[in-house]
Protein backbone atom coordinates (compact mmCIF):
# COMPACT_ATOMS: atom_id res chain seq x y z
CA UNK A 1 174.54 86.00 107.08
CA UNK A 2 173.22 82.64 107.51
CA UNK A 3 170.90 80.74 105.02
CA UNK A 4 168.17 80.94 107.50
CA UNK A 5 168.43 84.54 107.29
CA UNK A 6 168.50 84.82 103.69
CA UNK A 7 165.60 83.45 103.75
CA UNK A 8 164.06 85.09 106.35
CA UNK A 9 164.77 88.67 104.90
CA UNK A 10 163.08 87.90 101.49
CA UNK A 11 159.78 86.91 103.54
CA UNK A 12 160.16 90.38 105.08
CA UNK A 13 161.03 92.04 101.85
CA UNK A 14 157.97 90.60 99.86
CA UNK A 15 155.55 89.29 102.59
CA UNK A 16 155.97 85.50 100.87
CA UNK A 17 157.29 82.35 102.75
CA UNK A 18 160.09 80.13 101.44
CA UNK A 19 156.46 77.71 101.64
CA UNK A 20 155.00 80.19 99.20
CA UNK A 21 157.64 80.77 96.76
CA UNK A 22 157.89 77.17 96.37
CA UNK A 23 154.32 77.13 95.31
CA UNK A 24 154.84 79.73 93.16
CA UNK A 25 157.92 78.02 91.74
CA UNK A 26 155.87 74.84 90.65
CA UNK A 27 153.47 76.76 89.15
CA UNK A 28 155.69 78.14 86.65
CA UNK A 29 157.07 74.99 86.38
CA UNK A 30 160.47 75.43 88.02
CA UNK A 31 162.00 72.42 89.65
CA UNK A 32 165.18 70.29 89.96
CA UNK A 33 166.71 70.93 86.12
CA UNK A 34 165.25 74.55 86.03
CA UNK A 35 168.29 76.09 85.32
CA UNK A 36 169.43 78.83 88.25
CA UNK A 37 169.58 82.00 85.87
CA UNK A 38 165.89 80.95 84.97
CA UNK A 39 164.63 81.44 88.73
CA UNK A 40 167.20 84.02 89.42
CA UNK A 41 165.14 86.37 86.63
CA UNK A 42 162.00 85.77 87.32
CA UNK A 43 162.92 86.58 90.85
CA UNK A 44 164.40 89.52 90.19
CA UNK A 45 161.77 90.81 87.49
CA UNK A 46 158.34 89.88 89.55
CA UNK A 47 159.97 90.59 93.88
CA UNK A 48 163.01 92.37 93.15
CA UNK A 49 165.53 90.06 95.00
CA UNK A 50 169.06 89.99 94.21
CA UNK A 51 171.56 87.31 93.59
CA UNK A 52 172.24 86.32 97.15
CA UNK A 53 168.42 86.40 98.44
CA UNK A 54 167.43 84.65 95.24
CA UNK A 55 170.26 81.89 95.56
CA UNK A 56 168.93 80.92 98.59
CA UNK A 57 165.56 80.26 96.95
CA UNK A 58 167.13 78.65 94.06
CA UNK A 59 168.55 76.36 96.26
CA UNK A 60 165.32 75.54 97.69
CA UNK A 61 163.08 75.38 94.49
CA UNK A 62 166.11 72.53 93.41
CA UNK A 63 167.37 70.82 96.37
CA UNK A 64 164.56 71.57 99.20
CA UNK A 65 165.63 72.29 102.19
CA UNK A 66 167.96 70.77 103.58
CA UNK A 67 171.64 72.36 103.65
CA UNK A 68 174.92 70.88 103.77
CA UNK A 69 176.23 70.44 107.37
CA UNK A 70 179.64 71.58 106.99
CA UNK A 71 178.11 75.30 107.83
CA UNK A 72 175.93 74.19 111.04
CA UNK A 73 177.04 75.37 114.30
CA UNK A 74 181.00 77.40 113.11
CA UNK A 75 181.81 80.51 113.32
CA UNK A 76 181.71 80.84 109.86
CA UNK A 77 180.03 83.55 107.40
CA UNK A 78 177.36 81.17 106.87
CA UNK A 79 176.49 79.73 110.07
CA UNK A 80 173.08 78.00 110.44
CA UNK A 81 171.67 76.42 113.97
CA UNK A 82 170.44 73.26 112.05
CA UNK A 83 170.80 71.56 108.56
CA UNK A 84 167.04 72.38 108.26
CA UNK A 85 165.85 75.31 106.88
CA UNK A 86 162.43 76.94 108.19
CA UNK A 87 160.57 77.58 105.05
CA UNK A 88 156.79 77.68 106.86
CA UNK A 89 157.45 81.40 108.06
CA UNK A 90 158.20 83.68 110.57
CA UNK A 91 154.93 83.62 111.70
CA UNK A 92 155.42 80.02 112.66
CA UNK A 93 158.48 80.15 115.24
């Protein structure tokens, strides 16, 4: 599955954005030194997301979002069209 699609399913799973989890996320006060299991639980306590949906958020909330390129365009597991991740919603495409 790629990142994108991480992503994408948690929107679909909770009816939140990447855009609005992020908002979320700085108003608890989450940001670059939150530590991972911190966002992890209160993922998984308030939306019910597991490890992999909420990793992609995590990753998000600390780095924004922009991915490494060594998984854009292969034929690997994680394989994403860009090094840009859509976080304004499906709505928007």
């Amino acid at each position: 599955m790629s990142f994108q699609a991480y992503l994408d399913n948690i929107e679909t799973k909770t009816g939140k954005t990447p855009d609005e989890f992020l908002q979320l996320a700085e108003a608890k006060g989450f940001n670059q030194v939150t530590k991972a299991g911190e966002i992890l639980s209160w993922l998984k306590e308030e939306y019910g997301l597991g490890r992999g949906h909420s990793m992609a958020l995590v990753h998000i909330i600390k780095n924004g979002s922009k991915i490494s390129g060594k998984h854009v365009g292969t034929e690997r597991k994680h394989n994403d069209k860009s090094d840009m991740l859509r976080t304004d919603g499906l709505k928007n495409r």
